[in-house]
N, C-alpha and C. Protein backbone atom coordinates (compact mmCIF):
# COMPACT_ATOMS: atom_id res chain seq x y z
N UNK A 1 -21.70 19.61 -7.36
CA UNK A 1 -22.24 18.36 -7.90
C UNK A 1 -22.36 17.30 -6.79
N UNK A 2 -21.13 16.76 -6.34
CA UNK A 2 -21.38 16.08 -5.27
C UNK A 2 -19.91 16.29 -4.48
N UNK A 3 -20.22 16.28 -3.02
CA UNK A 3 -18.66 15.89 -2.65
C UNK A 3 -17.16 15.65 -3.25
N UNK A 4 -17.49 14.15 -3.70
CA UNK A 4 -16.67 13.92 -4.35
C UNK A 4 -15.77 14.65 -5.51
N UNK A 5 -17.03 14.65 -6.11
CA UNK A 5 -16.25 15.86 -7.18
C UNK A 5 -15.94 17.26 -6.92
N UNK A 6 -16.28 17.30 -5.88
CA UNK A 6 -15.90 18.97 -5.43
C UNK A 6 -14.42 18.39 -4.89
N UNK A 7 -14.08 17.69 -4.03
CA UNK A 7 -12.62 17.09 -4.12
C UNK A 7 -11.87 17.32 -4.59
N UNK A 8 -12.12 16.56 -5.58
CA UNK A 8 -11.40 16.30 -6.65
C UNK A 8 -11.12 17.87 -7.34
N UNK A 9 -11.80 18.80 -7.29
CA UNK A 9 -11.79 20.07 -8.12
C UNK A 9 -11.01 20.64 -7.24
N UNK A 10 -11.32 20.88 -6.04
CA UNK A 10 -10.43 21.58 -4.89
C UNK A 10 -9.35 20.82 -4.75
N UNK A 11 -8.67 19.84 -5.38
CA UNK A 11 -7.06 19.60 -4.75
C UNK A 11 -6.63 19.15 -6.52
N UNK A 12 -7.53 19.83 -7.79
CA UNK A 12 -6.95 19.84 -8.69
C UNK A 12 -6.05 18.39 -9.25
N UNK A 13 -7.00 17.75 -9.16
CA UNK A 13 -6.59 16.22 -9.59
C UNK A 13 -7.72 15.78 -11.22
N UNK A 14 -6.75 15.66 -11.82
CA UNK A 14 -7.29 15.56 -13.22
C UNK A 14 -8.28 13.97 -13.07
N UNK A 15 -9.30 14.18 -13.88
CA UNK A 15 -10.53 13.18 -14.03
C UNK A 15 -11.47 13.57 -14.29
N UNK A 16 -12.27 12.70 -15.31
CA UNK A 16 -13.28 12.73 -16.26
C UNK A 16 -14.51 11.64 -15.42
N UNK A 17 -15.47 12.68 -15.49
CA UNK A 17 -16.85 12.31 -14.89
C UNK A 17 -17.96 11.15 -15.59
N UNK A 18 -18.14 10.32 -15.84
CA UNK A 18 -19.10 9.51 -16.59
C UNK A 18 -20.80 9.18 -15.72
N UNK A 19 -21.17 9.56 -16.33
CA UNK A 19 -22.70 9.19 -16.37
C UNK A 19 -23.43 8.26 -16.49
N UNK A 20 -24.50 7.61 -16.47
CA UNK A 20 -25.75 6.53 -17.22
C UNK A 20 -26.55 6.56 -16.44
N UNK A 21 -27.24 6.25 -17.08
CA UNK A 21 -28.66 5.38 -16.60
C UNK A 21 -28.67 4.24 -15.42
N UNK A 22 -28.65 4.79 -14.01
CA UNK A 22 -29.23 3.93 -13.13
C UNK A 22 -30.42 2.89 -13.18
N UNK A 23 -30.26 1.71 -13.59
CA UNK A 23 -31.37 1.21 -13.07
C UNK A 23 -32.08 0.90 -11.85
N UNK A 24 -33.16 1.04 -11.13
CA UNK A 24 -33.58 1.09 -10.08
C UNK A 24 -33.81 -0.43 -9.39
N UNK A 25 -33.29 -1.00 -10.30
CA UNK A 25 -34.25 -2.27 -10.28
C UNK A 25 -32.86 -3.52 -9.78
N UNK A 26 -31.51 -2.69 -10.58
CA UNK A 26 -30.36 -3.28 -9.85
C UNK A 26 -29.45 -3.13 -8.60
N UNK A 27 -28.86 -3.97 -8.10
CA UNK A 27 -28.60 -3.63 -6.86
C UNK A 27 -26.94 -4.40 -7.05
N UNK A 28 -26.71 -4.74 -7.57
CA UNK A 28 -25.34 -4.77 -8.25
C UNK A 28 -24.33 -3.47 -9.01
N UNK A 29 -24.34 -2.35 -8.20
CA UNK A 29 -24.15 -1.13 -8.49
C UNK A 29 -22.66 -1.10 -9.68
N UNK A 30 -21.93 -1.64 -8.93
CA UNK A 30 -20.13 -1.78 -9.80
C UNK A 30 -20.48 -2.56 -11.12
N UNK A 31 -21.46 -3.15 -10.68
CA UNK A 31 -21.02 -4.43 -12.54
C UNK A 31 -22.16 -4.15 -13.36
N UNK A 32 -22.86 -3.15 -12.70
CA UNK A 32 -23.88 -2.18 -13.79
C UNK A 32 -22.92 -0.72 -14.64
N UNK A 33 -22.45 -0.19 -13.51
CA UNK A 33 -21.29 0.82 -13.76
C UNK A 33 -20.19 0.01 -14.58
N UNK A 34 -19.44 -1.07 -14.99
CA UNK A 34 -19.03 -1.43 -15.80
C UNK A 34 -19.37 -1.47 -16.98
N UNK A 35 -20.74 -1.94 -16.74
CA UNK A 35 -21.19 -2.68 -17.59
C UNK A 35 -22.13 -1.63 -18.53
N UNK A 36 -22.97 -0.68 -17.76
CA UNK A 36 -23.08 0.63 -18.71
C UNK A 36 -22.09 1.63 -19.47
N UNK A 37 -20.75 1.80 -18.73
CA UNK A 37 -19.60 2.27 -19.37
C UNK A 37 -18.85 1.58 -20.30
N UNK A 38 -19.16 0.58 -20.76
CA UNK A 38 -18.08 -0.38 -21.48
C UNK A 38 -16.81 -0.61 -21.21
N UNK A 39 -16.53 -0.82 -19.65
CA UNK A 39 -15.57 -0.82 -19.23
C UNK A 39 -15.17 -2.39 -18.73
N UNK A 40 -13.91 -2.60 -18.78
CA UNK A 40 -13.40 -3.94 -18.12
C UNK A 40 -13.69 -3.77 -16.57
N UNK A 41 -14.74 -5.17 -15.92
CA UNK A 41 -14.96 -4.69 -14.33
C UNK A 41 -13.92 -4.87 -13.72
N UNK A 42 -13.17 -5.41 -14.21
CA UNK A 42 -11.20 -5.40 -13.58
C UNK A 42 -10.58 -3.58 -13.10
N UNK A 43 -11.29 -2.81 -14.31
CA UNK A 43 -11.08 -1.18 -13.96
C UNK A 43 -12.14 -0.44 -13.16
N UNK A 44 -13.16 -1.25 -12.98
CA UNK A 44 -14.56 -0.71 -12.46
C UNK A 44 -14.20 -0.90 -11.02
N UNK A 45 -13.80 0.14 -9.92
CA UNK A 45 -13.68 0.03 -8.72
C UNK A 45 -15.10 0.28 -7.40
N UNK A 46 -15.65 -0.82 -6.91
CA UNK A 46 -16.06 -0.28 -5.52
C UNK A 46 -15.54 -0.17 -4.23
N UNK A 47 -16.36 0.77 -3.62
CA UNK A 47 -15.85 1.27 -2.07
C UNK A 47 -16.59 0.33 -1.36
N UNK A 48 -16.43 -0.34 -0.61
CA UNK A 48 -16.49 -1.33 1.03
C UNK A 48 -16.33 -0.31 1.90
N UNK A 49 -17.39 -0.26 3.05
CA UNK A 49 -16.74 0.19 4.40
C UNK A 49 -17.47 -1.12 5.26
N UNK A 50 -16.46 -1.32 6.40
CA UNK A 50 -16.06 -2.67 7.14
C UNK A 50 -16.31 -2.14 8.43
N UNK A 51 -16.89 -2.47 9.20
CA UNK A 51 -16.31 -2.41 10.65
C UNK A 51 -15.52 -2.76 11.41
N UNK A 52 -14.47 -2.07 12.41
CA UNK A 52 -13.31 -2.69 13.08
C UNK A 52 -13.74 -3.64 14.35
N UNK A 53 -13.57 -4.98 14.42
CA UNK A 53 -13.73 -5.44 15.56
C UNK A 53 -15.08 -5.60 15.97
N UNK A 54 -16.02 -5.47 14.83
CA UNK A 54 -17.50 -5.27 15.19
C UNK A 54 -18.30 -3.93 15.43
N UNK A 55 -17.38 -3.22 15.61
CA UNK A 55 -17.80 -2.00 16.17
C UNK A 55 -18.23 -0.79 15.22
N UNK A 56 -19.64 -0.88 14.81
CA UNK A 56 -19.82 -0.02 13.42
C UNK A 56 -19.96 1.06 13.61
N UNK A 57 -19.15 1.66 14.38
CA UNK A 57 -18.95 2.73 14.61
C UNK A 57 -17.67 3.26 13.95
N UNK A 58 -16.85 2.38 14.26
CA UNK A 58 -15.39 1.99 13.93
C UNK A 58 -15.42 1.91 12.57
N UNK A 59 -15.13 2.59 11.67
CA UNK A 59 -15.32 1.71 10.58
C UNK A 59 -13.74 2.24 9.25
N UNK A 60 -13.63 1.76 8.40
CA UNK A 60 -12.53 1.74 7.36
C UNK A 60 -13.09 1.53 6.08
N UNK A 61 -12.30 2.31 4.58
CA UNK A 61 -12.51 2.01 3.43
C UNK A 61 -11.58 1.17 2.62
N UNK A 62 -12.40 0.31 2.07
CA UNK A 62 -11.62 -0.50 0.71
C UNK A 62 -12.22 -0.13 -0.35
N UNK A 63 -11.45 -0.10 -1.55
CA UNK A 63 -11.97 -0.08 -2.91
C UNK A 63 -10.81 -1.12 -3.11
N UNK A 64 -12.07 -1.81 -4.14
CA UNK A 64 -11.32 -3.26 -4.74
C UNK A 64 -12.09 -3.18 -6.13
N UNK A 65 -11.74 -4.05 -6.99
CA UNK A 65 -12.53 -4.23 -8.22
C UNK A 65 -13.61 -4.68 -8.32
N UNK A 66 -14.79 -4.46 -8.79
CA UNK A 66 -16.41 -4.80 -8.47
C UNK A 66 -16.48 -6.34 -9.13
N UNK A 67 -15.29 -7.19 -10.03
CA UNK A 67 -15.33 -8.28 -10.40
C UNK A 67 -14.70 -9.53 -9.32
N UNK A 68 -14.73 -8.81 -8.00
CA UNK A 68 -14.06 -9.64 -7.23
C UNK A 68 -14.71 -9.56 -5.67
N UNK A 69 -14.43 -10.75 -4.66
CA UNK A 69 -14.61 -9.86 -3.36
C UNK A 69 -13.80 -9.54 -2.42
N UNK A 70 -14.34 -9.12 -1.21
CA UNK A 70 -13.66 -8.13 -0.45
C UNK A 70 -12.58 -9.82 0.51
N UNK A 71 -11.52 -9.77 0.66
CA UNK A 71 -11.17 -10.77 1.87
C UNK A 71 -10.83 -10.15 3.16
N UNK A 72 -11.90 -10.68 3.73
CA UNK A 72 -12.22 -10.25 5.45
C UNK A 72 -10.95 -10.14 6.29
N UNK A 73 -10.34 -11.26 5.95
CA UNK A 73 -9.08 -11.70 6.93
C UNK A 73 -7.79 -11.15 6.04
N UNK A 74 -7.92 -10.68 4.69
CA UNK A 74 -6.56 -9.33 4.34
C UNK A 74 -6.69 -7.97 4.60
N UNK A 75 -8.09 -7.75 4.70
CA UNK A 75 -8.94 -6.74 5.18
C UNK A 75 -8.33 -6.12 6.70
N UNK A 76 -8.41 -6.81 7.57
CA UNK A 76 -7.87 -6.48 8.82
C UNK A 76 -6.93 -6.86 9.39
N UNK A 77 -6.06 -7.65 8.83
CA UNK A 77 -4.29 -7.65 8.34
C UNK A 77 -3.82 -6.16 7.56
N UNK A 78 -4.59 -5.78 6.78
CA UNK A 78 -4.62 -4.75 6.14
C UNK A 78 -4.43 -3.33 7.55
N UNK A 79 -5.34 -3.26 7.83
CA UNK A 79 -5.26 -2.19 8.75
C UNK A 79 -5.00 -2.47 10.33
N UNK A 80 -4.61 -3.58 10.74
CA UNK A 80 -4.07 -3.40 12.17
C UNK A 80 -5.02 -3.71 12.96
N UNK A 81 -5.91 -4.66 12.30
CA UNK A 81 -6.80 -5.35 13.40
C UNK A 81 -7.20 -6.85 13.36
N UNK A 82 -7.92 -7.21 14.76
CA UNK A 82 -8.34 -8.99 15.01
C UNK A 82 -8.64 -9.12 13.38
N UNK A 83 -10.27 -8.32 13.08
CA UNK A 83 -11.44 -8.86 11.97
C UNK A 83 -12.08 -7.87 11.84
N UNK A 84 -12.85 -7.81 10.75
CA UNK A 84 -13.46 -7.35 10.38
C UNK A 84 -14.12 -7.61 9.95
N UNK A 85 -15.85 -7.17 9.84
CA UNK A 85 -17.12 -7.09 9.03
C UNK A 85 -17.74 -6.72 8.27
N UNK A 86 -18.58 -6.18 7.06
CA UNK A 86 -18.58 -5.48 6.53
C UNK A 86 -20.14 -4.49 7.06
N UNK A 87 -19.74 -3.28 6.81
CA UNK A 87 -20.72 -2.41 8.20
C UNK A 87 -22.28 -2.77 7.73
N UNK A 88 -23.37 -2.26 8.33
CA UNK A 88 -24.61 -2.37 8.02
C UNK A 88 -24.57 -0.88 6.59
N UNK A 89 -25.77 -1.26 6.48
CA UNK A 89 -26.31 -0.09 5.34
C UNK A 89 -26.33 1.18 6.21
N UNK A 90 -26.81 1.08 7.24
CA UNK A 90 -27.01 2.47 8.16
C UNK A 90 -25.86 3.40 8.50
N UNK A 91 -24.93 2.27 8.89
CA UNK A 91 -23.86 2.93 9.31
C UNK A 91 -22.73 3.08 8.28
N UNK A 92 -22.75 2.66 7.32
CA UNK A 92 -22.29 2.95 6.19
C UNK A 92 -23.05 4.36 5.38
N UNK A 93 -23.88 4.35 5.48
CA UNK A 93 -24.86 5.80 4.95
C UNK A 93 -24.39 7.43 5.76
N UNK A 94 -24.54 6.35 7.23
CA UNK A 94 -23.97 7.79 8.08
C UNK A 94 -22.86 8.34 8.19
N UNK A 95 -21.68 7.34 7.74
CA UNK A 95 -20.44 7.64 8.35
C UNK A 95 -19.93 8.62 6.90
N UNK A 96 -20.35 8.00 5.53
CA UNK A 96 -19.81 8.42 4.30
C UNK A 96 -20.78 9.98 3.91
N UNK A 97 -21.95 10.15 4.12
CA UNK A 97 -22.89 10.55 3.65
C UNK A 97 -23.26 10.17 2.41
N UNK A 98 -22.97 9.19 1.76
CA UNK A 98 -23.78 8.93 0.55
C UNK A 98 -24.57 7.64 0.92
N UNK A 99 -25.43 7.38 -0.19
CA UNK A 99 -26.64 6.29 -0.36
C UNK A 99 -25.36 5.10 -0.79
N UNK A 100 -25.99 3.68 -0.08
CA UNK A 100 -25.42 2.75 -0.76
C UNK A 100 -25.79 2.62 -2.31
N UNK A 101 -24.77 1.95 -2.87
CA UNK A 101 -24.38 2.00 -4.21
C UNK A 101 -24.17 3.26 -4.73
N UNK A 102 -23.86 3.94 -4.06
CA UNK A 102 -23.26 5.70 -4.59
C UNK A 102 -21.97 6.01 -3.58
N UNK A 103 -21.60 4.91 -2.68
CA UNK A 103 -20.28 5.79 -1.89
C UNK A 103 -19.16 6.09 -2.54
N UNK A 104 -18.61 7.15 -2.55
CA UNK A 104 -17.17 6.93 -3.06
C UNK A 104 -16.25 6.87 -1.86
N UNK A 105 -15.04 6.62 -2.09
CA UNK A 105 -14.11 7.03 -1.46
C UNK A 105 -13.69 8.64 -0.92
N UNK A 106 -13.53 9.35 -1.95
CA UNK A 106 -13.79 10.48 -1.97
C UNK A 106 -14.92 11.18 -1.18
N UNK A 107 -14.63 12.32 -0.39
CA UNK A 107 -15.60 13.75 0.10
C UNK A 107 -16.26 12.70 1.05
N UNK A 108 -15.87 11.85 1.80
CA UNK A 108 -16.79 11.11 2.97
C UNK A 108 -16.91 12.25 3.97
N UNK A 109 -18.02 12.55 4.70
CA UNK A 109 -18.31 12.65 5.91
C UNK A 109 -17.34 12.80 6.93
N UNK A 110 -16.55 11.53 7.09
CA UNK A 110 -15.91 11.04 7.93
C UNK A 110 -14.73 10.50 7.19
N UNK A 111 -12.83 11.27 7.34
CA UNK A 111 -12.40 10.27 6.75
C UNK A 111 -11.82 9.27 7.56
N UNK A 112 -12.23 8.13 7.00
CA UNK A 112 -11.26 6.73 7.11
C UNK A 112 -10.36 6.53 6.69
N UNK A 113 -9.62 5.49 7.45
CA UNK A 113 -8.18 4.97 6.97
C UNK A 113 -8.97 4.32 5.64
N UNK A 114 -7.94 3.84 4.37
CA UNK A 114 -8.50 3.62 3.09
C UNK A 114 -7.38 2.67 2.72
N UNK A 115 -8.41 1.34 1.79
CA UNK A 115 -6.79 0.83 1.11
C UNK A 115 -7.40 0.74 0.00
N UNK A 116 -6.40 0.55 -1.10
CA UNK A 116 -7.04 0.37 -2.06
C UNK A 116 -6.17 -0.86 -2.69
N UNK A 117 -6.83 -1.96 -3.52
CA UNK A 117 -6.69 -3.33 -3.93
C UNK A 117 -5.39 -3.05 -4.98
N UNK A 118 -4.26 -3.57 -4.35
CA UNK A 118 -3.01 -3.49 -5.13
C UNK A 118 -3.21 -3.79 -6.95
N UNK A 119 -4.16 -4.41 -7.54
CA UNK A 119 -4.67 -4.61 -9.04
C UNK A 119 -5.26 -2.93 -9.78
N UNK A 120 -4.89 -2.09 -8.77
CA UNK A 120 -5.51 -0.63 -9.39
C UNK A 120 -4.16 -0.63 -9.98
N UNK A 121 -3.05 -0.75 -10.05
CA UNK A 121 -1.77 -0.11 -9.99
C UNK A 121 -1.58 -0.84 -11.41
N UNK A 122 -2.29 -1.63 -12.01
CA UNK A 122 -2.25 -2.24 -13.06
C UNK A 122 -2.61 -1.56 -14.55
N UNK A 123 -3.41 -0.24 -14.21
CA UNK A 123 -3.98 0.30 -14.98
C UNK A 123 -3.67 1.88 -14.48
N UNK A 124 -3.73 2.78 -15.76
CA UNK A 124 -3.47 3.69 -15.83
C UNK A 124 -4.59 4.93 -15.42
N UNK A 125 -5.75 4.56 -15.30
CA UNK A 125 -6.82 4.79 -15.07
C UNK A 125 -7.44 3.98 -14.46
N UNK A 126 -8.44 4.15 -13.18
CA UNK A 126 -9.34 3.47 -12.78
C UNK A 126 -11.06 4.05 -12.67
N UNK A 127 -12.02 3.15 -12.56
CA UNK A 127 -13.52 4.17 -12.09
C UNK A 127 -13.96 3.63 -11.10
N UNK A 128 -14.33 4.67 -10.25
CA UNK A 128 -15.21 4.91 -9.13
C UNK A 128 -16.36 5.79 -8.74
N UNK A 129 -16.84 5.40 -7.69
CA UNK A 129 -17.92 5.70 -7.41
C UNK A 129 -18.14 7.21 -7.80
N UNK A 130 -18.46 8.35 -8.39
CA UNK A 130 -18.72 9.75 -7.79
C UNK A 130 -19.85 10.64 -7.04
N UNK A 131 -19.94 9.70 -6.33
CA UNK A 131 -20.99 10.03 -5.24
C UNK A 131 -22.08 10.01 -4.94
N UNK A 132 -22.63 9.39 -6.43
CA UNK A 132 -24.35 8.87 -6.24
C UNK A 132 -24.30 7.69 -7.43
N UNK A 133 -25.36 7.03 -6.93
CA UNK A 133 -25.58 6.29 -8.94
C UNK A 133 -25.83 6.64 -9.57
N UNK A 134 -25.21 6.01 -10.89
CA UNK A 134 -25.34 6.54 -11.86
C UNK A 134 -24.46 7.73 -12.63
N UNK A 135 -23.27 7.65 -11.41
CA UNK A 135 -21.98 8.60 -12.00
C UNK A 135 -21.07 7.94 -11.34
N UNK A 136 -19.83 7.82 -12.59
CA UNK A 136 -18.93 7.29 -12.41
C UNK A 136 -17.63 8.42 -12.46
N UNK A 137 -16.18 8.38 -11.83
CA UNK A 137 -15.21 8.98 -11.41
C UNK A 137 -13.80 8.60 -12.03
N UNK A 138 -13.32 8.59 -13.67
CA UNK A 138 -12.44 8.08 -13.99
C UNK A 138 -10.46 8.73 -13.78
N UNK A 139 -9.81 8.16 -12.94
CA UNK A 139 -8.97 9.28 -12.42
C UNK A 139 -7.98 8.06 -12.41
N UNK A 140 -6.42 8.34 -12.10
CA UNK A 140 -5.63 7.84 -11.83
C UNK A 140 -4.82 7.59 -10.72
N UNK A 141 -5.16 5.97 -10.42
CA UNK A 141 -5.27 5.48 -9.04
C UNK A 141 -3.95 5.85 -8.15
N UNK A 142 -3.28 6.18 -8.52
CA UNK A 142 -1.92 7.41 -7.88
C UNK A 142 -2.74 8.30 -7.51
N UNK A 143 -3.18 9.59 -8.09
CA UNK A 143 -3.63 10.10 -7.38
C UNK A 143 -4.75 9.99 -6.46
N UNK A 144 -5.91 8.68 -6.88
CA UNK A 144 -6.57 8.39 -5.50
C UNK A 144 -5.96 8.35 -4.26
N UNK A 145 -4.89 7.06 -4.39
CA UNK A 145 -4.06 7.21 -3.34
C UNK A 145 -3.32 8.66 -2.60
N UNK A 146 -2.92 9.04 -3.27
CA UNK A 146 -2.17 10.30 -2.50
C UNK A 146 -3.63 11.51 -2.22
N UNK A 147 -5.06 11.74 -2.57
CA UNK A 147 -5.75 12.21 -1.67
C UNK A 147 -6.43 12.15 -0.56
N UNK A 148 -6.88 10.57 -0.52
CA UNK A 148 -7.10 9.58 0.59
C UNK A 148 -6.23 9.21 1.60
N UNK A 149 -4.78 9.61 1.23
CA UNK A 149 -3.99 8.89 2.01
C UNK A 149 -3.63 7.60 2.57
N UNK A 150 -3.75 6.69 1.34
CA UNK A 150 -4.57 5.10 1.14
C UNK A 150 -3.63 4.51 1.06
N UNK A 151 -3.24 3.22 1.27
CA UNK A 151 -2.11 2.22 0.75
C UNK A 151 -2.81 1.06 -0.47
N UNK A 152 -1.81 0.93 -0.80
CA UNK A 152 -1.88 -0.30 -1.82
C UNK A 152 -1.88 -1.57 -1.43
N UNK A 153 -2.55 -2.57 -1.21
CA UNK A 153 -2.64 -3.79 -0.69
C UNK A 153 -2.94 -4.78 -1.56
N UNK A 154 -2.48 -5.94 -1.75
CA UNK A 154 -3.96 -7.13 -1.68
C UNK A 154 -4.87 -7.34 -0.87
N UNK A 155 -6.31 -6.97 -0.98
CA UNK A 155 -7.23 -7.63 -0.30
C UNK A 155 -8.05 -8.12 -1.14
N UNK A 156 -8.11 -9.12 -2.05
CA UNK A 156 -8.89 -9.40 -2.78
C UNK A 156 -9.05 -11.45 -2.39
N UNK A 157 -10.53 -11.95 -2.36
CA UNK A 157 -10.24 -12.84 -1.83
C UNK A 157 -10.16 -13.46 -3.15
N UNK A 158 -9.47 -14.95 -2.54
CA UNK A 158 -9.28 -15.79 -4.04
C UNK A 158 -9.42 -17.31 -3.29
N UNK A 159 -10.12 -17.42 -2.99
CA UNK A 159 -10.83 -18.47 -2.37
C UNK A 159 -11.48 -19.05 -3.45
């Protein structure tokens, strides 16, 4: 199906796949995926990849809640650097292999160090990306963490 879910099948981590209707026309990918699932966007998770230091080559994953944004400066407190940016479309496409608004965390290309927004831990279930639009990844954010090898953080800005 996709990466992701092949993952997820190969290290036998329980989660239920959800579907809809992509619209083509939105570009607000997470709060459509909420918002077609009838889900609270508090549980609706997107993936960020950032560049380290500028260098989009360099790059790292966040998933945070799609009702919030990313904070730059917990972001790279987060992982052990000056700053961070958030990467171009290109290099975000290349590094993950998926299309923006379809990355997951999961089955990247390339893995990155990963954090994920300490407010997953709030819920027993979270959704994410599964690897294209228009499919969503409902699993329990424990085990995201322990396949990613991800920490739990705040990075959520509240500015």
């Amino acid at each position: 199906m996709t990466p992701a879910i092949d993952l997820l099948k190969k290290q036998k981590v329980p989660f239920i796949p959800h579907s809809y209707e992509h619209n083509p026309d939105n570009t607000h990918f997470g709060d459509e995926a909420a918002e077609k699932l009838g889900i609270d966007p508090n549980q609706s998770f997107k993936t960020l990849l950032v560049a380290e230091n500028g260098d989009q080559k360099k790059l790292a994953c966040f998933v945070l809640p799609t009702a919030h944004m990313l904070s730059l400066k917990k972001a790279a407190k987060a992982i052990g650097v000056k700053k961070v940016e958030l990467a171009d479309k290109d290099s975000a496409q290349k590094s993950s292999g998926y299309l923006v608004g379809g990355i997951s965390p999961l089955g990247q290309k390339k893995r990155l160090k990963t954090v994920i927004d300490q407010s997953a831990l709030t819920f027993e279930h979270i959704y994410i990306s599964g690897g294209k639009r228009g499919l969503s990844v409902e699993l329990c954010p424990r085990h995201l963490a322990t396949i990613l090898n991800a920490q739990f953080t705040d990075i959520l800005d509240t500015d």
